[in-house]
Protein backbone atom coordinates (compact mmCIF):
# COMPACT_ATOMS: atom_id res chain seq x y z
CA UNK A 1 0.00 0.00 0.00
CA UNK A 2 1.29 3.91 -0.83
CA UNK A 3 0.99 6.68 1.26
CA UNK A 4 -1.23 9.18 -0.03
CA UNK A 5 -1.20 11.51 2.86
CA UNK A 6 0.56 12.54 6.28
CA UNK A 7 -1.10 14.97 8.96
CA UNK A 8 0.08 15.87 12.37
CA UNK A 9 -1.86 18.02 14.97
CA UNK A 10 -1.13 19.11 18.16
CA UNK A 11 -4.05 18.71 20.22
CA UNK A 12 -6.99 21.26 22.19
CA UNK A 13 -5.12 20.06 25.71
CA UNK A 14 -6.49 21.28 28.91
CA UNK A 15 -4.65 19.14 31.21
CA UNK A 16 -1.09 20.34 30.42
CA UNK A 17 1.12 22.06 32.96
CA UNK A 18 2.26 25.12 32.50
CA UNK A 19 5.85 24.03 31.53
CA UNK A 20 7.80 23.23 28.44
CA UNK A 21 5.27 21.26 27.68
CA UNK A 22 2.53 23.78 27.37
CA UNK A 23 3.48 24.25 23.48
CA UNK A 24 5.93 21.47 22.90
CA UNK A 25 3.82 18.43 24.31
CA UNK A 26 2.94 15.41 22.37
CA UNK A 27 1.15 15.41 18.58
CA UNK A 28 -0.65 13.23 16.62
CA UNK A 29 0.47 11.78 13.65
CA UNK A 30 -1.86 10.37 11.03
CA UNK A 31 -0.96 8.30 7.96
CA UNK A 32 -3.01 7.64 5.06
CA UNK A 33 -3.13 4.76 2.13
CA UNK A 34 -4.45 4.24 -0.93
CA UNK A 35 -6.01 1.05 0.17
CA UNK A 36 -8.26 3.36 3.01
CA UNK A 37 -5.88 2.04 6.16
CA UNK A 38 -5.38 5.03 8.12
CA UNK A 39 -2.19 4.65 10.76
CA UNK A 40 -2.11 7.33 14.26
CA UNK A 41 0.50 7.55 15.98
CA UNK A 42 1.82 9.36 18.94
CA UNK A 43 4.64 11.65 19.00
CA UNK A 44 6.28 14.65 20.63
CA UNK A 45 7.83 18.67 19.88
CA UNK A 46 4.47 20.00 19.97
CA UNK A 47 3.79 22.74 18.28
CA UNK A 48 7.29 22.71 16.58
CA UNK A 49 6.84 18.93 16.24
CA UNK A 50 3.48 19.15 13.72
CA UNK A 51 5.27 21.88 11.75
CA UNK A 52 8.39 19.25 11.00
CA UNK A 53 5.92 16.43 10.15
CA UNK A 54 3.66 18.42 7.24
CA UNK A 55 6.49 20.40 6.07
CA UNK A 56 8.88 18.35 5.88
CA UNK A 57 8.73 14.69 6.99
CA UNK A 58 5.10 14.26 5.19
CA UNK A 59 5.64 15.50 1.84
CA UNK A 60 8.52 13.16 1.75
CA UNK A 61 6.87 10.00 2.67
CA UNK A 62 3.85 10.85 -0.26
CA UNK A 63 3.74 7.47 -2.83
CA UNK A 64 5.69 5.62 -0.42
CA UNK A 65 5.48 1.45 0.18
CA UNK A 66 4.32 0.24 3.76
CA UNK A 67 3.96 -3.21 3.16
CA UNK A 68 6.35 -4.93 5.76
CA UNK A 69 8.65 -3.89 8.47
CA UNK A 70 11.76 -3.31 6.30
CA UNK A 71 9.54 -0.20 4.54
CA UNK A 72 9.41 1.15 8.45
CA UNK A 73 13.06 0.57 9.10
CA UNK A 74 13.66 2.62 5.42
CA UNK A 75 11.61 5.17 6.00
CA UNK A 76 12.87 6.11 9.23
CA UNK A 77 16.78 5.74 8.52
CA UNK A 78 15.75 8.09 5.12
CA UNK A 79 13.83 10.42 7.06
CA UNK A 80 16.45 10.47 9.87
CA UNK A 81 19.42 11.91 6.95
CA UNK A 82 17.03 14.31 5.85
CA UNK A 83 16.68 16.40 8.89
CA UNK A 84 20.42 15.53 9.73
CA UNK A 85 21.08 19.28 9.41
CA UNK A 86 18.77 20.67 12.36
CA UNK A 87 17.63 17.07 13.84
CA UNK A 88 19.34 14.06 15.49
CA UNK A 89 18.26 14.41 18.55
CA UNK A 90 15.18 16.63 19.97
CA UNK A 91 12.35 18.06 18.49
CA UNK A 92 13.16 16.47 15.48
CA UNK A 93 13.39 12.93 16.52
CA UNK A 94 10.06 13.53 18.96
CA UNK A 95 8.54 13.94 15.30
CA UNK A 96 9.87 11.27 13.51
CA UNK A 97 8.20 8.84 16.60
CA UNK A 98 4.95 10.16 16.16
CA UNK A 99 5.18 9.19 12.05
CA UNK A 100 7.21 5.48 13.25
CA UNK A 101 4.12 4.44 15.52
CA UNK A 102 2.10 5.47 12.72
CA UNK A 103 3.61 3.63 10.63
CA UNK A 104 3.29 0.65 12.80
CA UNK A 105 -0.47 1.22 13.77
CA UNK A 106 -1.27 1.37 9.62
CA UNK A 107 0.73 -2.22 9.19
CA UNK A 108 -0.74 -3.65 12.18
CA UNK A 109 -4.28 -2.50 10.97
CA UNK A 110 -3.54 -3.53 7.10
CA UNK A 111 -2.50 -7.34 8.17
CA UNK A 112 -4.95 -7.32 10.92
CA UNK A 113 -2.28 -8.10 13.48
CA UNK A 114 -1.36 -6.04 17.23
CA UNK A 115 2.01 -4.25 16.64
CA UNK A 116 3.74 -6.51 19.28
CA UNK A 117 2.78 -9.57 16.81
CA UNK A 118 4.35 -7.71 13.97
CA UNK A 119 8.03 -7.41 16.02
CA UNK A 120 7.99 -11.38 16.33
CA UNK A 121 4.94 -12.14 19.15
CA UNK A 122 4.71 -11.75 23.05
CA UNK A 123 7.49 -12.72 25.05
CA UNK A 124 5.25 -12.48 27.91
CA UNK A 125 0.86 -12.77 28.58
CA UNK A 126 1.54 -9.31 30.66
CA UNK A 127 3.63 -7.09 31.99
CA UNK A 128 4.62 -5.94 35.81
CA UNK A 129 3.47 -2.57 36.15
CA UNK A 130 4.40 0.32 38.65
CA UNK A 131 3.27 3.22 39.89
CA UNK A 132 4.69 6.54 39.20
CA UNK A 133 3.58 9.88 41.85
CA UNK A 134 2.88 10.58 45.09
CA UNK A 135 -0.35 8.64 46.24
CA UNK A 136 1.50 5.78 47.61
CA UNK A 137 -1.54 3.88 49.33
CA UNK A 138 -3.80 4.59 46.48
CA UNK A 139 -1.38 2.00 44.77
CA UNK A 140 -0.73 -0.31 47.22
CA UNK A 141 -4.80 -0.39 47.25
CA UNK A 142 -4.81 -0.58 43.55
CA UNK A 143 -2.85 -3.96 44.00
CA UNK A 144 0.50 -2.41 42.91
CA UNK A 145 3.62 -4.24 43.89
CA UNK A 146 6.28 -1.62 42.80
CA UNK A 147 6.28 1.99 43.16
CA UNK A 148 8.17 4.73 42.05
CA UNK A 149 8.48 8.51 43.83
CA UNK A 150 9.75 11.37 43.07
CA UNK A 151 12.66 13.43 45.56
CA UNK A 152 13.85 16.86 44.16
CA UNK A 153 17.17 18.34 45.84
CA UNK A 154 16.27 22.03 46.75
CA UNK A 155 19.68 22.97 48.35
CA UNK A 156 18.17 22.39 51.98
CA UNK A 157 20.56 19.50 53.96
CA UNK A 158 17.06 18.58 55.15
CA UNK A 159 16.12 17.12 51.98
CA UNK A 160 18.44 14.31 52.83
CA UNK A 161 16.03 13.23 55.64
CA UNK A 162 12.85 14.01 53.68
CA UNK A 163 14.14 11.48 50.86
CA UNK A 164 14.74 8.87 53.85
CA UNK A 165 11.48 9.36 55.41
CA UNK A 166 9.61 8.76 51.63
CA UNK A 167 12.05 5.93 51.28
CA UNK A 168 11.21 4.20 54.58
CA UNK A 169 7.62 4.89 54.47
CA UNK A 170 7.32 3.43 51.12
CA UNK A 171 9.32 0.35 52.15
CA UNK A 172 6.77 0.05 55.23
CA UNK A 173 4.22 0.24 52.94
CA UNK A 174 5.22 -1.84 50.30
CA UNK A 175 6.88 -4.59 52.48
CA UNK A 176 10.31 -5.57 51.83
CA UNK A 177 10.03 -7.49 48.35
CA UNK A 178 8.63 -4.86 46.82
CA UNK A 179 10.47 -3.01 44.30
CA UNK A 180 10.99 0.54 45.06
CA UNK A 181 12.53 3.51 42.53
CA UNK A 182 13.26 6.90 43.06
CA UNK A 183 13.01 10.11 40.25
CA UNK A 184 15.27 13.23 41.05
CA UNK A 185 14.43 15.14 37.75
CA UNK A 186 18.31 15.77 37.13
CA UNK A 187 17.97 17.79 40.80
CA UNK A 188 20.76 15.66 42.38
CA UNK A 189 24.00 16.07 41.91
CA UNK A 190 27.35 13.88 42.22
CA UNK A 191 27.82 14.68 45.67
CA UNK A 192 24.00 14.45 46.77
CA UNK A 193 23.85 11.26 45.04
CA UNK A 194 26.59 9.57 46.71
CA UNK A 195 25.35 10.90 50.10
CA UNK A 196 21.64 9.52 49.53
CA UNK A 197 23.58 5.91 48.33
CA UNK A 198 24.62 6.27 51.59
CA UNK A 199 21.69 7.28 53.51
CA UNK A 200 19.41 5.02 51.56
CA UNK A 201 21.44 1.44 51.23
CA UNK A 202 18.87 0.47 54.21
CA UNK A 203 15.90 0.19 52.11
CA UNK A 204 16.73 -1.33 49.01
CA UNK A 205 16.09 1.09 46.18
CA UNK A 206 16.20 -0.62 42.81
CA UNK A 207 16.86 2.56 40.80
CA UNK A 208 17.81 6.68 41.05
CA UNK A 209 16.30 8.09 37.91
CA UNK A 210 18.11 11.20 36.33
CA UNK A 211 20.11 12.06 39.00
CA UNK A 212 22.29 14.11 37.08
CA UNK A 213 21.72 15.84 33.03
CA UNK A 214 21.72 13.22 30.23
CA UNK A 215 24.88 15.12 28.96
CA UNK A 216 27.66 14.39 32.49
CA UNK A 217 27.68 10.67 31.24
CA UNK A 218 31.17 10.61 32.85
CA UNK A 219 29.43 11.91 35.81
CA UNK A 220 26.98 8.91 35.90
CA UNK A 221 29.51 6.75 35.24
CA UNK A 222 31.56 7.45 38.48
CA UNK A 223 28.66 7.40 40.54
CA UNK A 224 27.43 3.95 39.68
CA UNK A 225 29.92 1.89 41.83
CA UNK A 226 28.94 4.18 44.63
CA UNK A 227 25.41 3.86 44.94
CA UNK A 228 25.37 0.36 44.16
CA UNK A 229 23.33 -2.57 43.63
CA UNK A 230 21.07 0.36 43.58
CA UNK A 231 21.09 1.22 39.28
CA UNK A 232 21.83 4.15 37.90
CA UNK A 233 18.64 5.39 35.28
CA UNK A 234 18.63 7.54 32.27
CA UNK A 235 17.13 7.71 29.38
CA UNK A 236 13.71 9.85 28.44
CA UNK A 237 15.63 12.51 27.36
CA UNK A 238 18.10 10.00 25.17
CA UNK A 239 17.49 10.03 21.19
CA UNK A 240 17.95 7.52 18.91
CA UNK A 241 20.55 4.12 19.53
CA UNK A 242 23.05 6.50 18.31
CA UNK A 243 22.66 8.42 21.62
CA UNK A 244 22.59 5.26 23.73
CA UNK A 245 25.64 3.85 21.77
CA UNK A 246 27.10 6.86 23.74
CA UNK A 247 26.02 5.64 27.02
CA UNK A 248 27.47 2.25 26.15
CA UNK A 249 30.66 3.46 25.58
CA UNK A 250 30.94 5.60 28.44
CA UNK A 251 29.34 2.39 30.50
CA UNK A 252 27.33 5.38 31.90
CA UNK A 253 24.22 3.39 32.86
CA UNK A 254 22.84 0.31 35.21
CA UNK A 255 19.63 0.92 33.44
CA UNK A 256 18.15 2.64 30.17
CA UNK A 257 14.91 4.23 29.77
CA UNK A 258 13.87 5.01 26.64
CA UNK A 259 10.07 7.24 25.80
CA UNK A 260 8.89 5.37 22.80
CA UNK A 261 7.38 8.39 21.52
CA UNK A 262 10.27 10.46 21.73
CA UNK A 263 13.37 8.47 21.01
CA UNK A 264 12.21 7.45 17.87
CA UNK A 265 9.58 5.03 18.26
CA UNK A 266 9.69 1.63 17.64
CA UNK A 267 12.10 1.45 15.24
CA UNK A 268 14.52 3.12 17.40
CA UNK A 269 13.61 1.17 20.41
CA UNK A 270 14.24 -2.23 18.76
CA UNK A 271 17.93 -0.91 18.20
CA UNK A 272 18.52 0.79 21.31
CA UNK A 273 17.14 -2.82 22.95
CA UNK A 274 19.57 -5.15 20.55
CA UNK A 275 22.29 -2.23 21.97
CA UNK A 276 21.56 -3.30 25.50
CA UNK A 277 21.45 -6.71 25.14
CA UNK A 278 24.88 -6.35 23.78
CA UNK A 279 26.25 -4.01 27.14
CA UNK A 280 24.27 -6.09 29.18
CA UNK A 281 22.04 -3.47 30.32
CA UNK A 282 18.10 -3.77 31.44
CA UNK A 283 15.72 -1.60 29.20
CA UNK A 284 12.85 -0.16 31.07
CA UNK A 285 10.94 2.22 28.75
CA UNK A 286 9.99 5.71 30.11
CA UNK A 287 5.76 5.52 30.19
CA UNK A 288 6.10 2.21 29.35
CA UNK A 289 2.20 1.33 30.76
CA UNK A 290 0.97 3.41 27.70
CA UNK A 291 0.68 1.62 24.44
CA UNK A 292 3.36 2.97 22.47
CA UNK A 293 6.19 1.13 24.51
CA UNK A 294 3.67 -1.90 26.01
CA UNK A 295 3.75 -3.47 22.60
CA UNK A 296 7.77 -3.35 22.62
CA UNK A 297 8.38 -4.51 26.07
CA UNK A 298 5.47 -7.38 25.54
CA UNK A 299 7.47 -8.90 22.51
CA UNK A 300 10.99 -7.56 23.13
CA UNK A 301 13.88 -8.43 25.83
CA UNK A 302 12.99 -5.72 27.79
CA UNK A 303 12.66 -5.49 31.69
CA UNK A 304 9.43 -6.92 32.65
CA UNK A 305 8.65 -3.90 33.66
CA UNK A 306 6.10 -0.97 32.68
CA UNK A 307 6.01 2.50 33.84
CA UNK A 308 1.87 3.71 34.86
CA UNK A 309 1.74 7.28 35.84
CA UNK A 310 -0.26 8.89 38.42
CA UNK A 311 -2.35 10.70 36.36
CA UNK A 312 -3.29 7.58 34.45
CA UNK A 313 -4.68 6.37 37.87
CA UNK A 314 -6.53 9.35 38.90
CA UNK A 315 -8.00 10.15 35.65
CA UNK A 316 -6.40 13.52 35.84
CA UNK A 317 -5.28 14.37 32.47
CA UNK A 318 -6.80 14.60 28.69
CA UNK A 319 -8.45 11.58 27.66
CA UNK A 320 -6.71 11.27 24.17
CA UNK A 321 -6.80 8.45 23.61
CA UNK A 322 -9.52 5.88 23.89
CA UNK A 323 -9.87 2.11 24.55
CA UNK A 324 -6.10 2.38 26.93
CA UNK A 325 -5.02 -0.75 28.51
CA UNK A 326 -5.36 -0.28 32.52
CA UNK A 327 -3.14 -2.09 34.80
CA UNK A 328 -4.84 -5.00 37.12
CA UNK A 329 -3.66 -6.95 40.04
CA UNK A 330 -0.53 -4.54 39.11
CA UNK A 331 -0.18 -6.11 35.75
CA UNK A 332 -0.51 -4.85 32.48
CA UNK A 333 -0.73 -5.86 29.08
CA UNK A 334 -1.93 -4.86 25.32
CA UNK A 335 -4.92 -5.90 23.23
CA UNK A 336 -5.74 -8.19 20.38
CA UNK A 337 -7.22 -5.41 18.56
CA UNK A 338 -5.03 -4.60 15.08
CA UNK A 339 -2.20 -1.90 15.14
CA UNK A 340 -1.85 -0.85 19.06
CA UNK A 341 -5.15 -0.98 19.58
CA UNK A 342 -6.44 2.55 20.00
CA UNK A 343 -8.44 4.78 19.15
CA UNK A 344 -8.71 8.89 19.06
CA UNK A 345 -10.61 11.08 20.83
CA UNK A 346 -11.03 13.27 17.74
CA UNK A 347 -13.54 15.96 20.07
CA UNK A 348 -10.08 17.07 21.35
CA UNK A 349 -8.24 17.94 17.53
């Protein structure tokens, strides 16, 4: 089947915080065929994002074959040279996800298969999910077995406490096999982060999440012997396996966390997975509970592991997308239904 036409909007969102992400959240990417089969997917850059995708990426991609996996992998390695000279990582990239997991959704649809059958079959019936926020015994209610909270460093030495206190009230919660994670929002440092190693051996944390930018790799790198067993984890803000060949070499990482709809979709996330299995490194995608990155970990070696967000749980964001796989018994896993399985609120384009 050809492509006959490529659209991307950025949708009427009412939910988003005022942040970078006011104007440069995530877009929606539609693909159309000549044989009617009509591919969405979902990717990021917002309002720069859409403007990349129809002037650029889309009328490049007009009269081109989607009739296997192969025409995915070509499209995105040709449309990854093309906006070589402002793209590689970024905005750019966030676009060319949105137009991947389009891609995939209009070959899933077209052979009548889920996207995880397409990239070989599940690995796994379902997927361990955790919880991502604040609301700790709304998850443990929920059925929830691992949990992940956030900590910010403000400067204050009293912070140091406050992140013990979450961490041993969580592990009190939680009980001891529980697994327990903890996001900094690159707000820790070097020296914070080998002090709360320290402070924190006690209670078992698998994982500190972007304790320091995704640029100090050599900075990550030192710290991991001295926080560990707990992991070191990076990764949303990583583009492309060409970025996490980077990490490899710089061994920078216990732990890599690719967003699906950012990184380059699929396409990208099978390569940046064969990359780990090759380091030896666990792949736990960044909102991994949403579709987009379900339907890789369910047929892929990733971590069994998938990231649900708080707002997810407490319904409070923009319902975009309809028909969303919900975790249960803290599990998770995709449907049957062709492509991934979704379907668009249009009310909100």
């Amino acid at each position: 089947m050809k492509i006959t036409g490529v659209k991307a909007v950025f949708p009427k969102y009412r939910h988003v915080p005022p942040s970078w992400r006011t104007h440069f959240w995530q877009i929606v990417v539609r693909v159309e065929t000549d044989l009617g089969v009509v591919g969405l997917g979902y990717g990021g850059g917002g309002v720069a994002g859409v403007e990349v995708v129809d002037r650029h990426f889309g009328p490049l991609l007009l009269g081109r074959e989607v009739n296997e996996v192969r025409d995915i992998s070509s499209i995105w390695d040709d449309l990854y040279s093309a906006s070589l000279p402002y793209g590689r990582k970024g905005l750019a990239i966030m676009a060319l996800s949105g137009i991947d997991l389009a891609l995939y959704d209009l070959l899933g649809k077209a052979e009548g298969k889920p996207v995880y059958e397409l990239l070989g079959g599940a690995k796994k019936p379902k997927v361990f999910a955790y919880a991502t926020g604040q609301d700790s015994e709304l998850y443990l209610r929920l059925g929830y077995q691992a949990h992940k909270f956030p900590h910010r460093w403000t400067g204050n030495q009293a912070d140091y406490d406050s992140a013990a206190e979450a961490a041993r009230r969580a592990r009190e919660l939680f009980g001891q096999k529980a697994t327990l994670m903890i996001d900094t929002y690159m707000s820790w440092d070097k020296e914070v982060t080998a002090e709360m190693g320290r402070r924190l051996a006690e209670f078992n944390i698998y994982w500190y999440e972007d304790v320091l930018t995704p640029d100090d790799l050599e900075g990550q790198a030192e710290l991991r012997p001295l926080v560990a067993p707990t992991l070191i984890a990076v990764g949303e803000h990583e583009f492309t396996h060409y970025g996490f060949s980077e990490i490899a070499r710089a061994n920078a990482l216990g732990l890599w966390q690719p967003d699906i709809t950012w990184c380059g979709g699929i396409t990208a996330g099978m390569r940046i997975v064969e990359l780990a299995q090759k380091a030896g490194v666990p792949v736990s995608p960044h909102r991994g509970g949403e579709v987009w990155g379900l339907h890789l970990i369910l047929s892929s070696d990733c971590a069994d592991l998938a990231e649900y967000h708080s707002d997810h749980i407490r319904a409070e964001r923009d319902n975009l997308w309809l028909d969303e796989p919900t975790p249960k018994d803290g599990y998770i896993a995709p449907s049957d239904r062709p492509g991934f399985g979704v379907e668009l609120n249009e009310t909100m384009l």
